[in-house]
C-alpha atoms as a PDB file:
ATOM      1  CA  UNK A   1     -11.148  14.302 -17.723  1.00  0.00           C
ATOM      2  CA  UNK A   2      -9.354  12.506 -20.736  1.00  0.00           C
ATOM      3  CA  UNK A   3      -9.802   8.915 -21.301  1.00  0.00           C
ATOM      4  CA  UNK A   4      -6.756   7.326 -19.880  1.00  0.00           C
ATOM      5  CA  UNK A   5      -5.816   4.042 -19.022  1.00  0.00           C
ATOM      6  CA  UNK A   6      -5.719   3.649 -15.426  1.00  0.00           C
ATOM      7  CA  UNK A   7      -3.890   0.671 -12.860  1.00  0.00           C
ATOM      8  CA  UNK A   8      -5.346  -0.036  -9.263  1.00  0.00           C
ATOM      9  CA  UNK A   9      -3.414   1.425  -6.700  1.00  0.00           C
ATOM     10  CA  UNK A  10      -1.591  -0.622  -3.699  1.00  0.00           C
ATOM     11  CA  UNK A  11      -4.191  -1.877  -1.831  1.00  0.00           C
ATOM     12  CA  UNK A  12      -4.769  -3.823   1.344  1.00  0.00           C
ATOM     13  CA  UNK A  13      -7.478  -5.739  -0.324  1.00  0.00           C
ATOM     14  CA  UNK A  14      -6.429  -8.679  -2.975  1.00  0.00           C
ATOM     15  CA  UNK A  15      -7.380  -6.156  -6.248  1.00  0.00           C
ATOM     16  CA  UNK A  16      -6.034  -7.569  -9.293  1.00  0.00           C
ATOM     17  CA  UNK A  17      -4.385  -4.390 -11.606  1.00  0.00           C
ATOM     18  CA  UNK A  18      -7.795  -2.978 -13.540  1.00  0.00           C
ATOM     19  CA  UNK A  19      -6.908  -2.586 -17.142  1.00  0.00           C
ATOM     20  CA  UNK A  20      -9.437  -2.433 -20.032  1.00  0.00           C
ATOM     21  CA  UNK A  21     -10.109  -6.210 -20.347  1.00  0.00           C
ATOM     22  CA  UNK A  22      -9.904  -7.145 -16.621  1.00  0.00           C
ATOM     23  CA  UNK A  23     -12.107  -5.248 -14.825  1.00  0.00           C
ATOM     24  CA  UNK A  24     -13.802  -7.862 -12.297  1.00  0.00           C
ATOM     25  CA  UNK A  25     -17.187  -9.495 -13.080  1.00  0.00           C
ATOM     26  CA  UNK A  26     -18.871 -12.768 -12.358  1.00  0.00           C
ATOM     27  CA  UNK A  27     -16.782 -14.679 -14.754  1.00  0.00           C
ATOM     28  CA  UNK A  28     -13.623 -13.691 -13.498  1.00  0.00           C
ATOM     29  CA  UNK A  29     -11.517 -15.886 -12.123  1.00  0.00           C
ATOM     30  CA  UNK A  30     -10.904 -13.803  -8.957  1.00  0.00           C
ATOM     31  CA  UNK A  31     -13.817 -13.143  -7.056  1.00  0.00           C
ATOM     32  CA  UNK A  32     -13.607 -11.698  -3.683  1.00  0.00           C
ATOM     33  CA  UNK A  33     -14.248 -13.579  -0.438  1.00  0.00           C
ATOM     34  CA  UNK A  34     -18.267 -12.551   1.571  1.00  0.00           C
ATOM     35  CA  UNK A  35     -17.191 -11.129   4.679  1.00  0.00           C
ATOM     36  CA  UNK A  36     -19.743 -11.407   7.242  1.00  0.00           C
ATOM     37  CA  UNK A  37     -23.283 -12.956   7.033  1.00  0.00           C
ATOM     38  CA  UNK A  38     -25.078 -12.684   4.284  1.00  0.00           C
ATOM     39  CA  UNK A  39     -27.942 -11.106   3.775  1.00  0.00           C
ATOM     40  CA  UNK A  40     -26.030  -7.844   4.174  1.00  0.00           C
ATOM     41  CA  UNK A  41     -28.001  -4.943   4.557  1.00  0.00           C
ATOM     42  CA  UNK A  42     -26.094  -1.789   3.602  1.00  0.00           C
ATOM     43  CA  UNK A  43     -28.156   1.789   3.477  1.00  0.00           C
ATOM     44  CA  UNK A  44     -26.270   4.765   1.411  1.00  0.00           C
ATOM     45  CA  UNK A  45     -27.108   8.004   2.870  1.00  0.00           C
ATOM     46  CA  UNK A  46     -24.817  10.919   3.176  1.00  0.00           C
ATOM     47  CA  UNK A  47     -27.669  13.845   4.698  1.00  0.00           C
ATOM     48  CA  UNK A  48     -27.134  16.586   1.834  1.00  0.00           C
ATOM     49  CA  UNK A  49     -28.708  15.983  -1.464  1.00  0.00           C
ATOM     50  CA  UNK A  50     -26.972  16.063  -4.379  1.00  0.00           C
ATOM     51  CA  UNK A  51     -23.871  14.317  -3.497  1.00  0.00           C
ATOM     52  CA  UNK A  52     -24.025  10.933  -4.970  1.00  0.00           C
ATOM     53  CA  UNK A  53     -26.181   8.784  -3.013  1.00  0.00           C
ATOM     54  CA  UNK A  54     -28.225   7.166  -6.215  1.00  0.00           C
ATOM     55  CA  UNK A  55     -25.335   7.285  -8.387  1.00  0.00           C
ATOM     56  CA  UNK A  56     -23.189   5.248  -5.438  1.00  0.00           C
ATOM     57  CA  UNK A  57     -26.400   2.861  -5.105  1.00  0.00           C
ATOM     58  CA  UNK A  58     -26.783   2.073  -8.790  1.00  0.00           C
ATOM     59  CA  UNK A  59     -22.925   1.368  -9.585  1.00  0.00           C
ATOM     60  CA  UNK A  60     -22.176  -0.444  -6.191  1.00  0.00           C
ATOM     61  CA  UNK A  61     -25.540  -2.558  -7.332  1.00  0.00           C
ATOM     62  CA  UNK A  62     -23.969  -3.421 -10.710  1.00  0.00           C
ATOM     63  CA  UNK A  63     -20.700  -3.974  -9.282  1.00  0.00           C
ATOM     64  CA  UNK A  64     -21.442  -6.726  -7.100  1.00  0.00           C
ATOM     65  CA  UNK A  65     -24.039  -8.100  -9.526  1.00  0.00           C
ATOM     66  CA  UNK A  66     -21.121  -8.326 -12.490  1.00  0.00           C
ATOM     67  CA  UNK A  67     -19.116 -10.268  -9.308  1.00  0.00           C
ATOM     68  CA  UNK A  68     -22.065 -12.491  -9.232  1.00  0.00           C
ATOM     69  CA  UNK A  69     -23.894 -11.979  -5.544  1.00  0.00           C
ATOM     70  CA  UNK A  70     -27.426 -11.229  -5.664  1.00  0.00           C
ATOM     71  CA  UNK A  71     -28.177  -7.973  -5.293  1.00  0.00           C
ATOM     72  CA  UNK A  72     -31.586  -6.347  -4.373  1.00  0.00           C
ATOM     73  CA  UNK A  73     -31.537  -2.383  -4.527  1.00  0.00           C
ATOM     74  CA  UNK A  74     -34.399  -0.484  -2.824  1.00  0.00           C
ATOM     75  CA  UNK A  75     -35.283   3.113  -3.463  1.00  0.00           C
ATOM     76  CA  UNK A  76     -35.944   4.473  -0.734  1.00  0.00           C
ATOM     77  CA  UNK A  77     -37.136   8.178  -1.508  1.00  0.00           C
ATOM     78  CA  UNK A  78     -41.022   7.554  -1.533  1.00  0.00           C
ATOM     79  CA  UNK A  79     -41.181  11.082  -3.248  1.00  0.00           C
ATOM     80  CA  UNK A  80     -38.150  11.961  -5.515  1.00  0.00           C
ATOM     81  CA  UNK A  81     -37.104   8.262  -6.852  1.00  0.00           C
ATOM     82  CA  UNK A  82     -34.174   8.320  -9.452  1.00  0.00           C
ATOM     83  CA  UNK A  83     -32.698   4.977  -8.754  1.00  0.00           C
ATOM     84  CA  UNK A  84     -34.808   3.615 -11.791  1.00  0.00           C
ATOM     85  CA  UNK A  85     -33.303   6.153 -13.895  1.00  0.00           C
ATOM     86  CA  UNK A  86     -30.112   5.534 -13.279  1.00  0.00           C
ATOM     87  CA  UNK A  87     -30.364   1.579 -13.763  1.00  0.00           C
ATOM     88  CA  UNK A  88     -32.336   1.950 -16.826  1.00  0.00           C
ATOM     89  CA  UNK A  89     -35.551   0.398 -15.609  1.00  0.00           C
ATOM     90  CA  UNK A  90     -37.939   3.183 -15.493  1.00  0.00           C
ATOM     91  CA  UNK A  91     -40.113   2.072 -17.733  1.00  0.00           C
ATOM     92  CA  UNK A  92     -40.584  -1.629 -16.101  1.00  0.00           C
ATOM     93  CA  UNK A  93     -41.841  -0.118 -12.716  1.00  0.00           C
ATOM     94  CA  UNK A  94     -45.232  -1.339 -12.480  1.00  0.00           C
ATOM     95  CA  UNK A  95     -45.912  -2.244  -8.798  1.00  0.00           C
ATOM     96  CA  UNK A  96     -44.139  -0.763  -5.958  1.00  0.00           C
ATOM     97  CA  UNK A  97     -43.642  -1.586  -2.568  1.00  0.00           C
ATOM     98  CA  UNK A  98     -46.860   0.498  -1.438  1.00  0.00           C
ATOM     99  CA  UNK A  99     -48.785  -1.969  -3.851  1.00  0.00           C
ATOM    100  CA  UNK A 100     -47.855  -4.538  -2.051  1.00  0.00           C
ATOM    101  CA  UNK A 101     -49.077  -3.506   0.842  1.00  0.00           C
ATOM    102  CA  UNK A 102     -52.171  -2.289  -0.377  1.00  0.00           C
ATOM    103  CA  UNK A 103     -52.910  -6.103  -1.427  1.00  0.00           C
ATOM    104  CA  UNK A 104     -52.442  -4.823  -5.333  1.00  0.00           C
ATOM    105  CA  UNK A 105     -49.837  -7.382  -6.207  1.00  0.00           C
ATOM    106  CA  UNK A 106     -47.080  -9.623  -4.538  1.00  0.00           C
ATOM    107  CA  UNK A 107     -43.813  -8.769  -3.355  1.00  0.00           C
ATOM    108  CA  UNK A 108     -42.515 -11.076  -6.206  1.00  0.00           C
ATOM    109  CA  UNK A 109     -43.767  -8.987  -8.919  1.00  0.00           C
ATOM    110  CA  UNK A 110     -43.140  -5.596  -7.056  1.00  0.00           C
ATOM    111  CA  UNK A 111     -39.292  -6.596  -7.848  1.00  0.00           C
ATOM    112  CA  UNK A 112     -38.111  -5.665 -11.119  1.00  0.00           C
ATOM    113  CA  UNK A 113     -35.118  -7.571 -12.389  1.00  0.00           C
ATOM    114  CA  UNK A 114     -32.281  -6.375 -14.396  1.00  0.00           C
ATOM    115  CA  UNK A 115     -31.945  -7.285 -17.976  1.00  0.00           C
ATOM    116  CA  UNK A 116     -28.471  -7.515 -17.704  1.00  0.00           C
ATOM    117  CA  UNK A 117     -28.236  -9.414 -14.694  1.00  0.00           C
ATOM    118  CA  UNK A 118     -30.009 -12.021 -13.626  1.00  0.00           C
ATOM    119  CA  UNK A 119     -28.812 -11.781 -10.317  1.00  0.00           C
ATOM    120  CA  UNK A 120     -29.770  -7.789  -9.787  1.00  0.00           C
ATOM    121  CA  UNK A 121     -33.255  -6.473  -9.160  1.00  0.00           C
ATOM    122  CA  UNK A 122     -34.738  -3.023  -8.176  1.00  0.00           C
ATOM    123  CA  UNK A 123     -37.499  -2.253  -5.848  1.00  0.00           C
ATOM    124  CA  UNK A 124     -39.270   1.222  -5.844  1.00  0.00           C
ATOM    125  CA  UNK A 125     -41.521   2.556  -2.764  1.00  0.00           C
ATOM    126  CA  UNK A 126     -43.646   4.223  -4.582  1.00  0.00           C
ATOM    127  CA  UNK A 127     -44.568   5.863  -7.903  1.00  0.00           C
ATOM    128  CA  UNK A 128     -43.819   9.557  -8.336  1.00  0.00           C
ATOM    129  CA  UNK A 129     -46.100  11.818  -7.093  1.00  0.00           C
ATOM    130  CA  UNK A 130     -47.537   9.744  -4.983  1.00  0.00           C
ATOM    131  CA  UNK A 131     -47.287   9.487  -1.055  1.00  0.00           C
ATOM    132  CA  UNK A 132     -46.939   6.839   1.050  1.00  0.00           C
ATOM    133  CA  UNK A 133     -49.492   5.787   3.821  1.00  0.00           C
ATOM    134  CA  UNK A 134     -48.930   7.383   7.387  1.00  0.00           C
ATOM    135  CA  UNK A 135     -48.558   3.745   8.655  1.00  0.00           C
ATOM    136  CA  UNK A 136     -45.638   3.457   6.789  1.00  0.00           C
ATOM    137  CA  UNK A 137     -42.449   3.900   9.045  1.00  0.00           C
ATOM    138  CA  UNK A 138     -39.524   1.997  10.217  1.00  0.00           C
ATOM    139  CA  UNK A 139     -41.210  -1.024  11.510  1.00  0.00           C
ATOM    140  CA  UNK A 140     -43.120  -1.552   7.923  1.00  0.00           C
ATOM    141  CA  UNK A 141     -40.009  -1.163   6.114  1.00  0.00           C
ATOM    142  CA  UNK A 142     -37.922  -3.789   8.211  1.00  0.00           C
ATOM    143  CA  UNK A 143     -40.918  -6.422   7.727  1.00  0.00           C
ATOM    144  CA  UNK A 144     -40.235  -5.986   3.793  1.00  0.00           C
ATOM    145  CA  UNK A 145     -36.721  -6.745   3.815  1.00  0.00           C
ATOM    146  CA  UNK A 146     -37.230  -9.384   6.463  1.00  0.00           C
ATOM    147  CA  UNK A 147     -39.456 -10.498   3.555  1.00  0.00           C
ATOM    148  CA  UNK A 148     -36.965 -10.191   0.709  1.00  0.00           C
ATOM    149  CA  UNK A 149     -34.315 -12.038   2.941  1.00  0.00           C
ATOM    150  CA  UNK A 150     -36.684 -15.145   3.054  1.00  0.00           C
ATOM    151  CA  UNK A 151     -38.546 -14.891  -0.846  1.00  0.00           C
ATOM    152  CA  UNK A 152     -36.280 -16.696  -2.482  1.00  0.00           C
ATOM    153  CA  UNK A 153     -34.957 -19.800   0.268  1.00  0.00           C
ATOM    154  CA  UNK A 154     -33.006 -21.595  -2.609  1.00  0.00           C
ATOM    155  CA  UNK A 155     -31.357 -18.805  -3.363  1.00  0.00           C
ATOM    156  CA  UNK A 156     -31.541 -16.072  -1.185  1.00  0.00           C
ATOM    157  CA  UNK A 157     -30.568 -12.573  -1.295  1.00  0.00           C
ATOM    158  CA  UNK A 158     -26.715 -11.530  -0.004  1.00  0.00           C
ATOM    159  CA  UNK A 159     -27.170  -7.286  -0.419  1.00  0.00           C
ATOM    160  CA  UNK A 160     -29.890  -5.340  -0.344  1.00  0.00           C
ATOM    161  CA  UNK A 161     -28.525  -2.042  -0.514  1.00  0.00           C
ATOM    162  CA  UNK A 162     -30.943   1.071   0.303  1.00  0.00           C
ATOM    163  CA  UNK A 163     -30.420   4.069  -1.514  1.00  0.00           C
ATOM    164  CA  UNK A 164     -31.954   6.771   1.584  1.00  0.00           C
ATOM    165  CA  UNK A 165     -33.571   9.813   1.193  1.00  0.00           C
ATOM    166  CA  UNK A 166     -31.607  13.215   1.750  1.00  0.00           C
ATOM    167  CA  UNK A 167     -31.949  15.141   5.152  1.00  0.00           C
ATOM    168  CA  UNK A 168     -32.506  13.995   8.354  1.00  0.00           C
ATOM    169  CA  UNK A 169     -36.374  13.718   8.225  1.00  0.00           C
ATOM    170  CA  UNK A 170     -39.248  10.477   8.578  1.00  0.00           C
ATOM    171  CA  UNK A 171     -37.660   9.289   5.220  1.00  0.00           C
ATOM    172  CA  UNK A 172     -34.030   9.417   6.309  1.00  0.00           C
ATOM    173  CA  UNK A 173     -35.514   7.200  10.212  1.00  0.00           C
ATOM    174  CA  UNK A 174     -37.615   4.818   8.057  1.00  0.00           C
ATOM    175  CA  UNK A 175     -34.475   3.741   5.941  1.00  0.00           C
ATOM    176  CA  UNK A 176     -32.264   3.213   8.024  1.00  0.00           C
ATOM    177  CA  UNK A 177     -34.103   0.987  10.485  1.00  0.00           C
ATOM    178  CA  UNK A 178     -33.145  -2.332   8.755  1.00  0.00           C
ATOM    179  CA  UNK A 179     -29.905  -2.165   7.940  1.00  0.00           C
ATOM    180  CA  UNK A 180     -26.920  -2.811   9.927  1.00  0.00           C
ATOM    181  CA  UNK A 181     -24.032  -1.407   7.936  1.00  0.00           C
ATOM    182  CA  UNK A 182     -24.079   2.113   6.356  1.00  0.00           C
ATOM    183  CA  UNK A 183     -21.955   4.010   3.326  1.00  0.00           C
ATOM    184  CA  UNK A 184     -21.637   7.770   3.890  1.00  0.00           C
ATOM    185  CA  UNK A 185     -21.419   9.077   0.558  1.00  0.00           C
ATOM    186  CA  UNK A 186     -20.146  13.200   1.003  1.00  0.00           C
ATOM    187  CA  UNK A 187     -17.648  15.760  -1.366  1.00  0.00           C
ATOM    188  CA  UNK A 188     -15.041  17.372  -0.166  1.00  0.00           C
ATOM    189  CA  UNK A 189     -16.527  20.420   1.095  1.00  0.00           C
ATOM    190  CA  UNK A 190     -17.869  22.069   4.360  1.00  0.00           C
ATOM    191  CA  UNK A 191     -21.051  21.602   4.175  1.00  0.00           C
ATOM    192  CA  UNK A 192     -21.563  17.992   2.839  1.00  0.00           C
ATOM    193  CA  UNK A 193     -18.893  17.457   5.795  1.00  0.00           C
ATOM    194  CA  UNK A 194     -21.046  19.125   8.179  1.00  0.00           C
ATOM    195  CA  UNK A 195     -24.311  17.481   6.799  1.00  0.00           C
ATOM    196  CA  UNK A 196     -22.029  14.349   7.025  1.00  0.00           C
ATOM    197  CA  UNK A 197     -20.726  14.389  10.091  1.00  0.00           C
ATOM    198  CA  UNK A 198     -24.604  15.219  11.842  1.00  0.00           C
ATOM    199  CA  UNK A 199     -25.590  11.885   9.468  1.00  0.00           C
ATOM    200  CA  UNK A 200     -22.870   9.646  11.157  1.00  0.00           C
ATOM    201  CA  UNK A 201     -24.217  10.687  14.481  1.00  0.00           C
ATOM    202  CA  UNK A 202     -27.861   9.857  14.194  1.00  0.00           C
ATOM    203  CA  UNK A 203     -26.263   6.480  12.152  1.00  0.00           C
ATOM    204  CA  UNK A 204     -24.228   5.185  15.479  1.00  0.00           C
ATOM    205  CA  UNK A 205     -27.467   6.418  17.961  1.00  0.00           C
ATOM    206  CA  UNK A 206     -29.937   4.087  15.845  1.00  0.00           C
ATOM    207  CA  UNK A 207     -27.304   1.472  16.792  1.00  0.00           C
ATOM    208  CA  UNK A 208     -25.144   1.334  13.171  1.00  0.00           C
ATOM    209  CA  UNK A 209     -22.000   0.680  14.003  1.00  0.00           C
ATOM    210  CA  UNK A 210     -20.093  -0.458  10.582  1.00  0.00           C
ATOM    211  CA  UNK A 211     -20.121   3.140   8.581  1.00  0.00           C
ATOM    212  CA  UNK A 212     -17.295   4.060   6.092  1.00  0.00           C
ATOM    213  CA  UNK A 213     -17.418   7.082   3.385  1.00  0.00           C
ATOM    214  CA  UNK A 214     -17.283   7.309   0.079  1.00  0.00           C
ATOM    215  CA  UNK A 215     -15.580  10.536  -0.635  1.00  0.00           C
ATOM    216  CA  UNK A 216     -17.109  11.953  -4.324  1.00  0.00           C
ATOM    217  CA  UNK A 217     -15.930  14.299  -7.362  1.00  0.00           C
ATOM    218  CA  UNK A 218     -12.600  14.625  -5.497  1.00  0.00           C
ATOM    219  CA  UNK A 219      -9.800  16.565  -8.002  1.00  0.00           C
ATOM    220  CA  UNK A 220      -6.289  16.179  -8.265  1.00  0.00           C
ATOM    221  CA  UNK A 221      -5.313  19.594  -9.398  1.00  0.00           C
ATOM    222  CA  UNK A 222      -7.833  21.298  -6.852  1.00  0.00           C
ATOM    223  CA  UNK A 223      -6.008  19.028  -3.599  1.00  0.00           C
ATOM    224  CA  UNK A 224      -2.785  19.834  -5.219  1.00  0.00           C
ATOM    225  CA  UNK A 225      -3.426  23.822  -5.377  1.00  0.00           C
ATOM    226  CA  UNK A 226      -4.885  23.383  -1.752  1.00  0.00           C
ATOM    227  CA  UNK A 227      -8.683  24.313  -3.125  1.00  0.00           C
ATOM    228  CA  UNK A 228     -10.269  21.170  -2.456  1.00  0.00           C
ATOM    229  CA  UNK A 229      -9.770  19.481   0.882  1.00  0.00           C
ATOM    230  CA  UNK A 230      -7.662  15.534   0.288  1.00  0.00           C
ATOM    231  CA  UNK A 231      -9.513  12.502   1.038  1.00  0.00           C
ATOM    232  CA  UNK A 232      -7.155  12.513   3.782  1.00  0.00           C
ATOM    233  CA  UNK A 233      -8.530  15.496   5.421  1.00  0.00           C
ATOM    234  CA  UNK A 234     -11.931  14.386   5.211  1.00  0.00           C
ATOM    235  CA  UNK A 235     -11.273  11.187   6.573  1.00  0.00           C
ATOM    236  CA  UNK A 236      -9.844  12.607   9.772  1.00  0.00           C
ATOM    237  CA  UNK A 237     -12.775  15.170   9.877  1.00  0.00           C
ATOM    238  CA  UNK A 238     -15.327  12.264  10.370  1.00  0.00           C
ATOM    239  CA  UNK A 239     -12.878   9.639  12.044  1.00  0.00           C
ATOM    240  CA  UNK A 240     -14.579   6.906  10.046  1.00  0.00           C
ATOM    241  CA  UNK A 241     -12.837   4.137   7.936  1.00  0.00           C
ATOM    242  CA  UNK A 242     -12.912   4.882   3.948  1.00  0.00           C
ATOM    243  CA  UNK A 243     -14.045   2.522   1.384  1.00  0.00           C
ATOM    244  CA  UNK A 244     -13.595   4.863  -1.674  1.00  0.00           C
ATOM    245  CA  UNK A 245     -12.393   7.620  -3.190  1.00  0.00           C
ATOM    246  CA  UNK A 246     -14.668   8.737  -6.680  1.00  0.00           C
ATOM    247  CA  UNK A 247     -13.049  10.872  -8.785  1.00  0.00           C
ATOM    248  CA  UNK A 248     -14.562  13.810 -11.007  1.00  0.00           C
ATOM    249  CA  UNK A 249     -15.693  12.317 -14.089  1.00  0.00           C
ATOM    250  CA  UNK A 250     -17.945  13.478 -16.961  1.00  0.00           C
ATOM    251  CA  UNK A 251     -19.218   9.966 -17.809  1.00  0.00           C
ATOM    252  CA  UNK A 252     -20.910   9.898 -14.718  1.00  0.00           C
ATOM    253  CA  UNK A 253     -23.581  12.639 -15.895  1.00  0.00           C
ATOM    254  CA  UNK A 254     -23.261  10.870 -19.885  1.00  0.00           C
ATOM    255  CA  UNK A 255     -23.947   7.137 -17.914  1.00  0.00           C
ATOM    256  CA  UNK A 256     -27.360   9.098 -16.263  1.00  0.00           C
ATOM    257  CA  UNK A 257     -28.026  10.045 -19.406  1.00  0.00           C
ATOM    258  CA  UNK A 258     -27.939   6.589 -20.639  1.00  0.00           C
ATOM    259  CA  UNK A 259     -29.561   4.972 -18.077  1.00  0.00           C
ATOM    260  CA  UNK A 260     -26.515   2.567 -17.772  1.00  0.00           C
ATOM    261  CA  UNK A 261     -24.540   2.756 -14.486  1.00  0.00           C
ATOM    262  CA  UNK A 262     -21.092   3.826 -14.936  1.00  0.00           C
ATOM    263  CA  UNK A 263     -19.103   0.777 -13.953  1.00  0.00           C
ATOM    264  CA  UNK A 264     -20.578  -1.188 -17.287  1.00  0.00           C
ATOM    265  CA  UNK A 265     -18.835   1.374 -19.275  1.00  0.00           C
ATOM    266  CA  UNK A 266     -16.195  -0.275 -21.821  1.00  0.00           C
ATOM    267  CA  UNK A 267     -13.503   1.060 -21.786  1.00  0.00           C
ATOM    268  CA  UNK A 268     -13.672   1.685 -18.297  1.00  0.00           C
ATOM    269  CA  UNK A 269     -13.916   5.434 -16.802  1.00  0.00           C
ATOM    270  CA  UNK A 270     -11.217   6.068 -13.850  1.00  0.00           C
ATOM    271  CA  UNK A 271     -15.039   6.669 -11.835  1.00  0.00           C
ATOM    272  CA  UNK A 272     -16.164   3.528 -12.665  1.00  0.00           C
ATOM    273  CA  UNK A 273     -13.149   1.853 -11.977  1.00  0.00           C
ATOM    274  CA  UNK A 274     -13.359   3.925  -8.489  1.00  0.00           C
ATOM    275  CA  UNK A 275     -16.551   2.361  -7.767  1.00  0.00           C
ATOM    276  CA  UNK A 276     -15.312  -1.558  -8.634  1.00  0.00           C
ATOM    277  CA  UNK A 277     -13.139  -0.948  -6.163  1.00  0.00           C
ATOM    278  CA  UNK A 278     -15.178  -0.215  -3.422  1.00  0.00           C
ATOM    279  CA  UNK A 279     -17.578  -2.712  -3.988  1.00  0.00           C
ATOM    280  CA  UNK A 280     -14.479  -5.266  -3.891  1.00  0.00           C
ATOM    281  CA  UNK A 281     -13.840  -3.323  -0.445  1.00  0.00           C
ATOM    282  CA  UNK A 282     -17.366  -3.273   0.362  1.00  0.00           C
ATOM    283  CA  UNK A 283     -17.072  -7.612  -0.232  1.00  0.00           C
ATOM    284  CA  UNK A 284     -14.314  -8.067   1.846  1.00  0.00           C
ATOM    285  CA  UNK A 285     -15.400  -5.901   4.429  1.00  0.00           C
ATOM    286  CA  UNK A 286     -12.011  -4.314   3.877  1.00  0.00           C
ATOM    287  CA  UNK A 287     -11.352   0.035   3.756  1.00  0.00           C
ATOM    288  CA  UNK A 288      -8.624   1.694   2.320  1.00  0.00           C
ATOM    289  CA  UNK A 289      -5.604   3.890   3.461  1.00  0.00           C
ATOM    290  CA  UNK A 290      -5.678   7.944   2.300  1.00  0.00           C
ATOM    291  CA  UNK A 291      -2.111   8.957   1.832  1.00  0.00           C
ATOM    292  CA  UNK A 292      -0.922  13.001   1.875  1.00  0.00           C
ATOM    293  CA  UNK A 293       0.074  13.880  -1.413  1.00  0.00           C
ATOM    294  CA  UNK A 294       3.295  14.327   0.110  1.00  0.00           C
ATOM    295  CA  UNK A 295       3.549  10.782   1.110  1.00  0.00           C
ATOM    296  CA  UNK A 296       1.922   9.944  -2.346  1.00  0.00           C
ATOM    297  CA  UNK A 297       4.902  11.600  -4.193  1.00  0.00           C
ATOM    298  CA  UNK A 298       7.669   9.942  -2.859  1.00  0.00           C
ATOM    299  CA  UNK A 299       6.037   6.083  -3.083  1.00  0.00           C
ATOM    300  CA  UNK A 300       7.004   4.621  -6.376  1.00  0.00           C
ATOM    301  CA  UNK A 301       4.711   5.108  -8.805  1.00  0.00           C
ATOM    302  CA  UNK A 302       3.219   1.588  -9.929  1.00  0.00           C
ATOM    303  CA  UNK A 303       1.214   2.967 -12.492  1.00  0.00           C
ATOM    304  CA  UNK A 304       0.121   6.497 -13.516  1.00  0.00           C
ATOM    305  CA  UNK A 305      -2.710   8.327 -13.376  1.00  0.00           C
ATOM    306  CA  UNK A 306      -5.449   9.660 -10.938  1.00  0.00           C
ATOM    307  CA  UNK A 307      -5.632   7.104  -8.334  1.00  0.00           C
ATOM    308  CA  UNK A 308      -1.702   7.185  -7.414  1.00  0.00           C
ATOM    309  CA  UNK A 309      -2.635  10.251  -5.458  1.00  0.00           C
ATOM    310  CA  UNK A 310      -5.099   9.253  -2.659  1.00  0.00           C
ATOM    311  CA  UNK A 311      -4.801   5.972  -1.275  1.00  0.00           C
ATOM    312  CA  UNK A 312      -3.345   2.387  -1.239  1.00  0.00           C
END
């Protein structure tokens, strides 16, 4: 995709237009309002692998660090962790979670904190290649973020956002149990939707009731030619409100690379602009409105570009 210059389209929510040198952080001027009480606990699953979970995790993290809440990120796949990666803090994993209940260390310095932000730390389950203990299960997982809720009283915690395992398995029960809003992160395609759809079911019988979607690597010319179904279409599909729409973007795979999520890129890429957005939503507690491209085509235009297409 070539490196345009993108505006934020109409939306419910109070976005400022996103241009090069305005793309919200914690100095801006316009910060959006905490809905609900914080600590917020938010778990990002979606079911099928390969969809976006981590990469959703680690640029939602950033986002609402650079907006200046504190943000705690926990890695939740005791067996294929990548969150690290993506943040850029592999190499500052020293203790995990399962060290700290071993009695190896305290939760304190199981938490590794961001370079960049102050306000945005990481912690890992376990170390690669390692398992966790058979005790270790849904009731062991909500004691440690009842802990990180209470570590800090001066200045606690207001998202701790679990990136979950894919499938349906022990990993995908053990983390969910603590949290009590969830982002389904799919693509446009049967079966993500299917693997979806089966995801949002088990979410509502373990008693989530706040989920919305995250629709991934949607393109333009694909909806347009009727090859790729619109976030519209997925939307209805699952019947569950949408927080964003993530366009398909090579800096996502050169921002892996880099161990530097994608939403600190400067200038900004229309993905990482995508996922300011929905952690402004995400804030607010707000969702956006998928349009038909029909409907999209005969609104007037008040910018150009990739996001005039989907949603307001």
């Amino acid at each position: 995709m070539p490196p345009l210059v993108f505006t934020s389209p109409s939306l419910s929510t109070k976005l400022p237009l996103l241009h090069h040198s305005t793309i919200p952080s914690a100095t801006h001027s316009h910060r959006p309002h905490l809905s609900g009480d914080p600590p917020r606990t938010v778990v990002i699953t979606s079911g099928k692998g390969g969809v976006g979970k981590t990469t959703a995790t680690a640029n939602l993290s950033a986002s609402l660090a650079r907006l200046g809440f504190r943000v705690t990120s926990i890695d939740a796949d005791a067996g294929l962790r990548n969150l690290d990666l993506l943040l850029g803090l592999e190499n500052r994993v020293h203790f995990t979670a399962s060290d700290v209940f071993s009695g190896e260390c305290r939760l304190d310095q199981a938490l590794i904190r961001d370079r960049r932000f102050n306000n945005l730390h990481l912690l890992c389950l376990s170390k690669p290649r390692s398992k966790l203990p058979l005790s270790f299960g849904s009731k062991t997982i909500t004691y440690l973020v009842d802990a990180l809720k209470t570590l800090e009283p001066d200045n606690p915690v207001q998202f701790i956002l679990i990136d979950c395992p894919a499938g349906v398995d022990a990993g995908f029960v053990t983390a969910i149990a603590p949290a009590d809003e969830a982002i389904l992160v799919t693509t446009p395609d049967i079966t993500a939707l299917r693997d979806a759809d089966r995801v949002a079911g088990l979410l509502e019988c373990d008693g989530i009731k706040d989920i919305k979607i995250v629709v991934n690597r949607v393109r333009a010319d694909l909806v347009r030619g009727e090859d790729m179904m619109s976030p519209l279409d997925v939307q209805e599909m699952l019947g569950l409100p949408l927080l964003g729409v993530i366009p398909e973007d090579a800096e996502v795979i050169r921002s892996t690379n880099r161990g530097s999520p994608l939403v600190l890129n400067d200038p900004p890429a229309p993905a990482g602009i995508a996922f300011e957005q929905a952690a402004w939503r995400l804030v607010e507690g707000d969702t956006m409105t998928a349009v038909a491209l029909e409907e999209a085509d005969r609104q007037p235009k008040r910018g150009f570009g990739w996001f005039s297409f989907f949603g307001r």
